[in-house]
C-alpha atoms as a PDB file:
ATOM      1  CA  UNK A   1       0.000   0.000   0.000  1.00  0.00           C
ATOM      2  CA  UNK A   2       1.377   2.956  -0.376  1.00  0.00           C
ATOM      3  CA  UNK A   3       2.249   5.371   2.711  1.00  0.00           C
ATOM      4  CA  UNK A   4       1.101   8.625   1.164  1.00  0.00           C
ATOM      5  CA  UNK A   5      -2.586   7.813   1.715  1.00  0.00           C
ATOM      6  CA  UNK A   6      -2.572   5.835   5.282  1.00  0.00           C
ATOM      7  CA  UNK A   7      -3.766   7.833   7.913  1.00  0.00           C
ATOM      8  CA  UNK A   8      -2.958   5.335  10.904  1.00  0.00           C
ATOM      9  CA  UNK A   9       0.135   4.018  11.879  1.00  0.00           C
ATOM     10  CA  UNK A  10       0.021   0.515  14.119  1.00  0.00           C
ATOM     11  CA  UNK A  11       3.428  -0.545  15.962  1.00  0.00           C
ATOM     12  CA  UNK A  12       3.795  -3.942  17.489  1.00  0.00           C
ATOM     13  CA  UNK A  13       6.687  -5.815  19.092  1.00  0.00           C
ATOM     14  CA  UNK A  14       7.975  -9.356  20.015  1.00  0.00           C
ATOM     15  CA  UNK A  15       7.363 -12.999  18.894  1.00  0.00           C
ATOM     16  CA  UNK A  16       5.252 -15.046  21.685  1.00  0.00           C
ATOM     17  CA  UNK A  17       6.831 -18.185  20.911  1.00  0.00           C
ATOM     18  CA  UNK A  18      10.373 -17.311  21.929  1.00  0.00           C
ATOM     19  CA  UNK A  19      11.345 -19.104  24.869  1.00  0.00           C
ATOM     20  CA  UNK A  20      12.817 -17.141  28.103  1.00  0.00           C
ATOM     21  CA  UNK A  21      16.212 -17.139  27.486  1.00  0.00           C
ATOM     22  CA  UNK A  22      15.746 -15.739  23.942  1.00  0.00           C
ATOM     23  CA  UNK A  23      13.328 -12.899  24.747  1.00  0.00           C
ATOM     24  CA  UNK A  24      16.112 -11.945  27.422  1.00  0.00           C
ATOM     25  CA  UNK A  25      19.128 -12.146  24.889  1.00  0.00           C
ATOM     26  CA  UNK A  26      17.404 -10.511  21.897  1.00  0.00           C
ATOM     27  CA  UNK A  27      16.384  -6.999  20.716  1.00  0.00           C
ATOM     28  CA  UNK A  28      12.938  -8.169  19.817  1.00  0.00           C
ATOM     29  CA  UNK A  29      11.598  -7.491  16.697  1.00  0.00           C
ATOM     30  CA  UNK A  30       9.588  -4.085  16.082  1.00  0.00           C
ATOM     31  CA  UNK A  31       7.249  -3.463  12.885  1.00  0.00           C
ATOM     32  CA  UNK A  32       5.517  -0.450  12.267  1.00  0.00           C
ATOM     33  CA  UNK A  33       2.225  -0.781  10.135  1.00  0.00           C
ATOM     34  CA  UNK A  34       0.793   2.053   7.617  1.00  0.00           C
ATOM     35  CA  UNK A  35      -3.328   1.684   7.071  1.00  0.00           C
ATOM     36  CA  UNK A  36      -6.450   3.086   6.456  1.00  0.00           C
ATOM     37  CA  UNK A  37      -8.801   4.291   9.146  1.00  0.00           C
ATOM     38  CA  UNK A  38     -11.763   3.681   6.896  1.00  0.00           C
ATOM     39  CA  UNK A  39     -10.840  -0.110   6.196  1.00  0.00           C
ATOM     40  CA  UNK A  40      -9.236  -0.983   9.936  1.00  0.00           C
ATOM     41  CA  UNK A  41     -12.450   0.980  11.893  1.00  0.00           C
ATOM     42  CA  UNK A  42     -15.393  -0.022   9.422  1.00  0.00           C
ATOM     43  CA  UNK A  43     -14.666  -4.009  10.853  1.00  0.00           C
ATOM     44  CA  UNK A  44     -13.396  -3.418  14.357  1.00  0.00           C
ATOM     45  CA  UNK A  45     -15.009  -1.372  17.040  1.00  0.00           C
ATOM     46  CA  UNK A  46     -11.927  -1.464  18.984  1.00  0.00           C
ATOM     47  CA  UNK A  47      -9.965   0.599  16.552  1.00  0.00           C
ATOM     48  CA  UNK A  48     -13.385   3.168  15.587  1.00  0.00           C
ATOM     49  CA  UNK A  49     -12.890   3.574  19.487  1.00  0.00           C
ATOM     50  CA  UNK A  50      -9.394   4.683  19.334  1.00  0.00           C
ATOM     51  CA  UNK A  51      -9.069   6.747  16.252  1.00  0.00           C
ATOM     52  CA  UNK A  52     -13.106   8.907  17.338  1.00  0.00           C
ATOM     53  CA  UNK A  53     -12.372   8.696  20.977  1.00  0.00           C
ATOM     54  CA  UNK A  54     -11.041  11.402  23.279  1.00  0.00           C
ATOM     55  CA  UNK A  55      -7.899   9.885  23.352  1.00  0.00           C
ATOM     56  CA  UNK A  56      -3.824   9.897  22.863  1.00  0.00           C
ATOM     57  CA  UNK A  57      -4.627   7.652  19.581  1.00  0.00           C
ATOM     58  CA  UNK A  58      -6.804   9.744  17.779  1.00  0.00           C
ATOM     59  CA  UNK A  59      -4.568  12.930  18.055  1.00  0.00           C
ATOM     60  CA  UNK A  60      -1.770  11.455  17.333  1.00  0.00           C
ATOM     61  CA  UNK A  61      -3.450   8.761  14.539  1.00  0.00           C
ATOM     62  CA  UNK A  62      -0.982   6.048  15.901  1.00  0.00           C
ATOM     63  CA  UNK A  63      -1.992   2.816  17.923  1.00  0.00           C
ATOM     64  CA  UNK A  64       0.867   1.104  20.206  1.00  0.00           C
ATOM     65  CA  UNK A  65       0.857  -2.536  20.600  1.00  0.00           C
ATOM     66  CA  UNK A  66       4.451  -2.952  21.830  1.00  0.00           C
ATOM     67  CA  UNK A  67       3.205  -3.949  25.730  1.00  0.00           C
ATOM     68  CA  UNK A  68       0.053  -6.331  24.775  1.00  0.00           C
ATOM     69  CA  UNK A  69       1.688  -9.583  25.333  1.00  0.00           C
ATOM     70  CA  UNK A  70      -1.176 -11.302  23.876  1.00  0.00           C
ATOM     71  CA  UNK A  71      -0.367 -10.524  20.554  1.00  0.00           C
ATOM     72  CA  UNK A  72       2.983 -10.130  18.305  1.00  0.00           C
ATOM     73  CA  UNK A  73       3.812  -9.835  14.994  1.00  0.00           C
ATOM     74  CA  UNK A  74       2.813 -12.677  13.354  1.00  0.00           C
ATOM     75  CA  UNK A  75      -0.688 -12.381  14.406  1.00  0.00           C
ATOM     76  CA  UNK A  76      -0.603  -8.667  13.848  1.00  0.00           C
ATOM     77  CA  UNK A  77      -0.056  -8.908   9.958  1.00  0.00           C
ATOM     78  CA  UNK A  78      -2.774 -11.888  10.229  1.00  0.00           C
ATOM     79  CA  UNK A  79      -5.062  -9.775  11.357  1.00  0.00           C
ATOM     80  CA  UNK A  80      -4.583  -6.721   8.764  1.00  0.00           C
ATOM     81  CA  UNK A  81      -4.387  -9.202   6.445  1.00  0.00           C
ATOM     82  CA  UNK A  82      -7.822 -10.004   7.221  1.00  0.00           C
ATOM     83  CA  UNK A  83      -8.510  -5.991   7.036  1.00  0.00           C
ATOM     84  CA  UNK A  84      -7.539  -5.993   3.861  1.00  0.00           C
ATOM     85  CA  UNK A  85      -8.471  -9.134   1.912  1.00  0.00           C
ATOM     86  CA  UNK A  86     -10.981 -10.779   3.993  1.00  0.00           C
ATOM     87  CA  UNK A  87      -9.122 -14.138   5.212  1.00  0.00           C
ATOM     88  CA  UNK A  88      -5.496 -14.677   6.451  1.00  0.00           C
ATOM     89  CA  UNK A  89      -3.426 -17.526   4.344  1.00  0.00           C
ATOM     90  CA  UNK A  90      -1.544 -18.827   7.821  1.00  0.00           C
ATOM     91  CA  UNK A  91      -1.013 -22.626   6.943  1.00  0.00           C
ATOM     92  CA  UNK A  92      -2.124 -23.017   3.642  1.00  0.00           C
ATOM     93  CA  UNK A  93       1.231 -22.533   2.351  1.00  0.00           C
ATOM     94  CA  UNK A  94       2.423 -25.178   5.123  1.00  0.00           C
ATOM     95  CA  UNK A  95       3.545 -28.639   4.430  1.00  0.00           C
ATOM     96  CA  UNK A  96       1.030 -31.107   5.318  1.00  0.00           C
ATOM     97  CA  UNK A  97       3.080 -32.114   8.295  1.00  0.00           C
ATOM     98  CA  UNK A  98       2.797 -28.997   9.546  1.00  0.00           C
ATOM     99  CA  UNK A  99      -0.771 -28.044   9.017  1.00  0.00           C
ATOM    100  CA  UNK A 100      -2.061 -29.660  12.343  1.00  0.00           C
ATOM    101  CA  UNK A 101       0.306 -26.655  14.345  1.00  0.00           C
ATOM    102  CA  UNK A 102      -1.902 -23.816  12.421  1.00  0.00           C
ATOM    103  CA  UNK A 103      -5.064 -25.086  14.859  1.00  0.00           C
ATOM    104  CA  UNK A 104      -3.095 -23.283  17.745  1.00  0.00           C
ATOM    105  CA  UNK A 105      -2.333 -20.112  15.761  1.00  0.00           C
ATOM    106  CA  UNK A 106      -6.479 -20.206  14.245  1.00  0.00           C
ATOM    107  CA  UNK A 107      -7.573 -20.059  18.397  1.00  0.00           C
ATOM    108  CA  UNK A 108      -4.893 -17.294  18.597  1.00  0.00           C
ATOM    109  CA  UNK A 109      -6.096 -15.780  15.771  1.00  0.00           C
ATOM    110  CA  UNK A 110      -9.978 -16.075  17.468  1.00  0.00           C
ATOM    111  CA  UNK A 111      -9.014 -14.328  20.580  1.00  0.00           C
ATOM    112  CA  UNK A 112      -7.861 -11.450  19.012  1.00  0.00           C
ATOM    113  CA  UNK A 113     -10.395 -11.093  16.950  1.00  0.00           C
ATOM    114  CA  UNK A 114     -12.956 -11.381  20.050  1.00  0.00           C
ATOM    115  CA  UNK A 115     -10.737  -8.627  22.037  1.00  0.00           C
ATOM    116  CA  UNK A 116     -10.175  -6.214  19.452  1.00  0.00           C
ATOM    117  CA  UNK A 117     -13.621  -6.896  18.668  1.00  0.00           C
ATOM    118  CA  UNK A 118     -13.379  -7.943  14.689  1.00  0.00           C
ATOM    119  CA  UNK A 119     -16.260 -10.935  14.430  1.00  0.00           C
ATOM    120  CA  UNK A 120     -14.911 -11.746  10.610  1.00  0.00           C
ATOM    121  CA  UNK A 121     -12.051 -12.544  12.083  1.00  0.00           C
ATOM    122  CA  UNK A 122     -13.430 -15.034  14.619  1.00  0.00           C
ATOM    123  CA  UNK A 123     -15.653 -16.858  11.791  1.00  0.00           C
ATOM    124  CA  UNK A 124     -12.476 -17.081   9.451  1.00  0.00           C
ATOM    125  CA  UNK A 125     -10.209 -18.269  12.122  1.00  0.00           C
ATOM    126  CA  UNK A 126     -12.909 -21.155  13.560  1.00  0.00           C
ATOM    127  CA  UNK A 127     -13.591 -21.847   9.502  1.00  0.00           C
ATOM    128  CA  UNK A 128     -10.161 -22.633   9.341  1.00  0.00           C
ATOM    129  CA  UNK A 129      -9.869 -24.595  12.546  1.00  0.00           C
ATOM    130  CA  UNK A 130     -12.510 -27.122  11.304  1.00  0.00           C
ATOM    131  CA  UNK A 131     -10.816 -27.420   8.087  1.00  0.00           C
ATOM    132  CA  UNK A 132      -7.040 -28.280   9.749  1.00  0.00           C
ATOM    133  CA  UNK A 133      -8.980 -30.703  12.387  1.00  0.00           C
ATOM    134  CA  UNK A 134     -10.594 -32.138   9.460  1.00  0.00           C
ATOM    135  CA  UNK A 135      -7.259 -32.778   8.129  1.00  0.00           C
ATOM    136  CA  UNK A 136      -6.079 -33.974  11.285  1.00  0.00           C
ATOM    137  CA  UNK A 137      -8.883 -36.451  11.679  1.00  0.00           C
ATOM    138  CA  UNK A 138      -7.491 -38.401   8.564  1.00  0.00           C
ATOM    139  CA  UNK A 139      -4.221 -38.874  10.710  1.00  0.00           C
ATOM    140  CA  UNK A 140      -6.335 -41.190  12.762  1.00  0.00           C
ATOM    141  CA  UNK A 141      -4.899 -39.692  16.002  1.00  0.00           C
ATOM    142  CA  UNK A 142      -1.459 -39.937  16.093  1.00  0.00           C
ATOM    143  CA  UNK A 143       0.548 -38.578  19.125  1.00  0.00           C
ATOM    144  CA  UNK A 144       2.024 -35.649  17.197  1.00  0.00           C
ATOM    145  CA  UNK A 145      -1.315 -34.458  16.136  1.00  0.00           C
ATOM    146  CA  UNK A 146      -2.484 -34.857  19.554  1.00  0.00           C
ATOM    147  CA  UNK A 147      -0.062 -33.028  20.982  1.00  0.00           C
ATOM    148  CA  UNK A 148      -1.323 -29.912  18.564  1.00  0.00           C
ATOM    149  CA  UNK A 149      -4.766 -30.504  19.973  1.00  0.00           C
ATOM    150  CA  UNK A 150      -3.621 -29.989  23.339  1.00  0.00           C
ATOM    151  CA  UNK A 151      -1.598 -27.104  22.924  1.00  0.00           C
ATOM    152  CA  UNK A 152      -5.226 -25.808  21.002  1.00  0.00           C
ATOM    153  CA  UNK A 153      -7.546 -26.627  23.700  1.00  0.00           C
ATOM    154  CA  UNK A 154      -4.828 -25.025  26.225  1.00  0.00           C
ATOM    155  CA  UNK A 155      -5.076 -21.961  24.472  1.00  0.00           C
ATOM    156  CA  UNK A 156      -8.422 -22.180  24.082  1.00  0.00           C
ATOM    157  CA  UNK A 157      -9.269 -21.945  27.857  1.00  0.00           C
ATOM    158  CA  UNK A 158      -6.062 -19.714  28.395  1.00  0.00           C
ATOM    159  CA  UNK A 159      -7.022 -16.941  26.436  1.00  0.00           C
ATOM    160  CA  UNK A 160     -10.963 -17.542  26.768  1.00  0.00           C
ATOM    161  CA  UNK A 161     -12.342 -17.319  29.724  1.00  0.00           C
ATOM    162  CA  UNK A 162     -15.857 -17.196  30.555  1.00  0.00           C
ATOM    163  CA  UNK A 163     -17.651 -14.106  29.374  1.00  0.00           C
ATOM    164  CA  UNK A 164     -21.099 -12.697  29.128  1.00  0.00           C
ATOM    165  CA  UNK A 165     -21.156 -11.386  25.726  1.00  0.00           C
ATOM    166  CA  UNK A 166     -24.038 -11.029  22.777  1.00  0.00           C
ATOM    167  CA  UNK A 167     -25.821 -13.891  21.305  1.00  0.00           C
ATOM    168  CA  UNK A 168     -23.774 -13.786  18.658  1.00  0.00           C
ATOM    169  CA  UNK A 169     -20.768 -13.709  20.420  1.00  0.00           C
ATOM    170  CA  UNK A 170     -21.258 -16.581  22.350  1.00  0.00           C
ATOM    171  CA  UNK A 171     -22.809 -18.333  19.459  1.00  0.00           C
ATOM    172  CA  UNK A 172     -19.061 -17.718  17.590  1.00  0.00           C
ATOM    173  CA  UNK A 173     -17.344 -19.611  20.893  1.00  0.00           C
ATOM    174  CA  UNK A 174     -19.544 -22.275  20.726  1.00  0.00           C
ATOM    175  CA  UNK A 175     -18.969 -23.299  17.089  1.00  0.00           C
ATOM    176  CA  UNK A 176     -15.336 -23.135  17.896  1.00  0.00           C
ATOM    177  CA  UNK A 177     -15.552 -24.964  21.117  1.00  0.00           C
ATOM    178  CA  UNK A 178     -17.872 -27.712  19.538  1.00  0.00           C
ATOM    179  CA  UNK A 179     -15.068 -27.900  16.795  1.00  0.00           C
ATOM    180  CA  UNK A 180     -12.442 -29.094  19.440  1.00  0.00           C
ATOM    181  CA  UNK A 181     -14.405 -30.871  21.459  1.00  0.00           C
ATOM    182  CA  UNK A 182     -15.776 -33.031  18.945  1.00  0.00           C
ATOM    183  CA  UNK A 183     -11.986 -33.861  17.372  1.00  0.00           C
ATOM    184  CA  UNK A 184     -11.108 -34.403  20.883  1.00  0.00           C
ATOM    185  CA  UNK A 185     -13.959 -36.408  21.858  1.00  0.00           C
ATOM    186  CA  UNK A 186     -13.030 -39.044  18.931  1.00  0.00           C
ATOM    187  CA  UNK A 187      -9.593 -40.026  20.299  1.00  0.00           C
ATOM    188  CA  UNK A 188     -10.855 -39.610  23.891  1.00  0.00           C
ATOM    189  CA  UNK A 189      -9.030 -43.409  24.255  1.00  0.00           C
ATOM    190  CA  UNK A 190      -5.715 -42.303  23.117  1.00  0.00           C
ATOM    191  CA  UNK A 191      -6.312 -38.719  24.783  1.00  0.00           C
ATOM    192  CA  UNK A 192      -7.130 -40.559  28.183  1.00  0.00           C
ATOM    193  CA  UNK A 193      -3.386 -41.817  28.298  1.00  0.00           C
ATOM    194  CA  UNK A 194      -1.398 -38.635  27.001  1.00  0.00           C
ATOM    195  CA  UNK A 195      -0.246 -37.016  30.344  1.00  0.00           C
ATOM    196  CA  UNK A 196      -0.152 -33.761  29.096  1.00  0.00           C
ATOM    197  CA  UNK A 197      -3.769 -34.252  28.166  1.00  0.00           C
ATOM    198  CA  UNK A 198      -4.717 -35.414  31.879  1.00  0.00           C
ATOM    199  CA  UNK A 199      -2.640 -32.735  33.806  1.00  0.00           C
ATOM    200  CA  UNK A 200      -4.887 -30.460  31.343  1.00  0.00           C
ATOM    201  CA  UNK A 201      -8.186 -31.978  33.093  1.00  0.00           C
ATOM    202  CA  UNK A 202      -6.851 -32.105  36.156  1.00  0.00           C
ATOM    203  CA  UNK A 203      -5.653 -27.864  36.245  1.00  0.00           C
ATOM    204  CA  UNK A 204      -8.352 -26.674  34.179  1.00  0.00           C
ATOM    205  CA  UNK A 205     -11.331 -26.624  37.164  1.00  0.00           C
ATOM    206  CA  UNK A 206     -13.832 -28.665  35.188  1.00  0.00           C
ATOM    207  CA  UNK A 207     -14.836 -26.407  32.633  1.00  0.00           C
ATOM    208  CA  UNK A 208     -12.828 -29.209  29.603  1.00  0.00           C
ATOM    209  CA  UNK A 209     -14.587 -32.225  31.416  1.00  0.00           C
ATOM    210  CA  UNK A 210     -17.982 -30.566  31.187  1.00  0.00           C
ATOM    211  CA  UNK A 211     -17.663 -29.346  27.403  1.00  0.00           C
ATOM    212  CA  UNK A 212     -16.380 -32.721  26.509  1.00  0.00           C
ATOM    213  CA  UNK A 213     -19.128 -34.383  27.875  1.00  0.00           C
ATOM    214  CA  UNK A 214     -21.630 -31.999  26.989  1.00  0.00           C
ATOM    215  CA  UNK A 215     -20.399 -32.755  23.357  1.00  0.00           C
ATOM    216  CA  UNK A 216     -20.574 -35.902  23.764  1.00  0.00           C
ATOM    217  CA  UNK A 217     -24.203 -36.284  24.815  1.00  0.00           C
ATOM    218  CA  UNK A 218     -25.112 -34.296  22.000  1.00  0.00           C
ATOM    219  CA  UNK A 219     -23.575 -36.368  19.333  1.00  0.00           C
ATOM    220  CA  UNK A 220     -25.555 -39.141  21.371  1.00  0.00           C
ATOM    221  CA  UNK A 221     -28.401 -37.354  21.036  1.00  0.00           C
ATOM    222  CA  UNK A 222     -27.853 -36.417  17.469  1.00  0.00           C
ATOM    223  CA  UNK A 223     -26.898 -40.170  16.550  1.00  0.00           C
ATOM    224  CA  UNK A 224     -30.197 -41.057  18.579  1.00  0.00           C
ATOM    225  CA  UNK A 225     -32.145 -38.823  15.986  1.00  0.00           C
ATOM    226  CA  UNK A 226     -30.949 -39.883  13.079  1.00  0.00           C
ATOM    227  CA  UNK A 227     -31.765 -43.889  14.194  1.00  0.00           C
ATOM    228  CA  UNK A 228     -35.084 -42.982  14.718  1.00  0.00           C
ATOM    229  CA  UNK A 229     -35.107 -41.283  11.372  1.00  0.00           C
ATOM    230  CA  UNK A 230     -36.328 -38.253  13.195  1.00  0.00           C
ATOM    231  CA  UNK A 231     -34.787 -34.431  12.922  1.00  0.00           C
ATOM    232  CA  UNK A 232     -32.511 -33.264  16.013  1.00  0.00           C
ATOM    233  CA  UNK A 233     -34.477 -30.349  17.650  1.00  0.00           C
ATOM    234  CA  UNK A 234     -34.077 -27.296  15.897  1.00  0.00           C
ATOM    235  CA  UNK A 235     -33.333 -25.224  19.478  1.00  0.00           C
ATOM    236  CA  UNK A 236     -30.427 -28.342  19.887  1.00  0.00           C
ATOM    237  CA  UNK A 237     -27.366 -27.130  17.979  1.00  0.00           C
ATOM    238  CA  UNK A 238     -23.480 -28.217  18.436  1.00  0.00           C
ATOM    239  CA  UNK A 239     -22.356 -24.510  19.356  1.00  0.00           C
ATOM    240  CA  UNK A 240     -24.992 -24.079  21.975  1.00  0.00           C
ATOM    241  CA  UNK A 241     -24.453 -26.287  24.194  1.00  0.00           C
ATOM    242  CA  UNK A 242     -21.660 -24.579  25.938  1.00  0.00           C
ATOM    243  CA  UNK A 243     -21.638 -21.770  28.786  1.00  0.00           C
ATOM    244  CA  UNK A 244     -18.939 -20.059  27.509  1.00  0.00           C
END
């Protein structure tokens, strides 16, 4: 794009998945973004807040990221890509080997589309989380792709905590969660002797025991339906079934 016409400047710092003793060692990396008010406001109410607001930002048309730790580089330019073109291509350029990783990034990607309140962002990113767990189902639940699903669901609780937001909102959650939950749900076996998985159940307060088992009963209930050649209630659906 070119400078002369952007009228908002975004700066953002840091890679998350550094470890420790690389974050201390290393100038970390600092981008500066050009854009357009009237593409980045017109989908996100959290930037029409800064740039009409009576604040620092809209005087000075720039927007500082450097000290939110929840989000870096990497999912900075995912999420102006989605500004601009309407998806973000993380993964699809991936070998297949490494496809099943991009789940973690996708629930990433979800979170800061919820915080920064862009809800395009959080239907592309749970689009593209069914598509790589659809993927990952035709591994047949191996322990590497496992160990991507746990690092997902981790995330997934990390960075979402309970919330009492719109319908919608908590319509967008449930979709996602009922995407996990039922990938996790078929390799509950396998994920029943992974001790990362466990330790995960055990730390998490209940809140991943009840969704799994809430998904479960309603692809019981679903199953049921369809036996009795009958249509699942139209108030039942997959994404809500959670409290989220």
């Amino acid at each position: 794009m070119a400078d002369k016409y952007c009228d908002l400047t975004i700066n953002c710092s840091g890679h998350k998945y550094w470890p420790e003793w690389q974050r201390k060692d290393t100038v970390l990396e600092f981008k500066t973004y050009k854009v357009h008010k009237i593409i980045v406001c017109a989908q996100s109410d959290f930037f029409a807040k800064m740039c009409n607001g009576p604040w620092k930002e809209s005087q000075e048309n720039v927007v500082n990221f450097q000290n939110d730790d929840t989000i870096d580089c990497t999912l900075m330019e995912a999420l102006l890509e989605f500004f601009y073109t309407g998806t973000f291509d993380h993964g699809v350029r991936l070998k297949d080997t490494e496809k099943p990783a991009c789940v973690s990034f996708c629930v990433e990607a979800f979170a800061i589309g919820e915080k920064y309140m862009v809800e395009g962002l959080m239907e592309k990113a749970t689009h593209k989380i069914e598509y790589f767990l659809v993927y990952m189902g035709k591994k047949n639940g191996k322990e590497d792709q496992l160990t991507y699903l746990i690092n997902a669901i981790q995330l997934l609780y990390n960075l979402l905590p309970p919330t009492e937001e719109s319908e919608s909102w908590v319509a967008r959650r449930g979709r996602l969660k009922a995407a996990i939950m039922n990938y996790a749900n078929k390799f509950m076996v396998t994920l029943l002797d992974n001790e990362a998985f466990v330790e995960l159940l055990e730390k998490d307060n209940g809140r991943l025991g009840i969704d799994l088992l809430r998904q479960s009963a309603f692809q019981k209930l679903s199953q049921q339906h369809e036996e009795e050649q009958t249509p699942t209630p139209s108030e039942v659906s997959s994404a809500n079934i959670f409290v989220v």
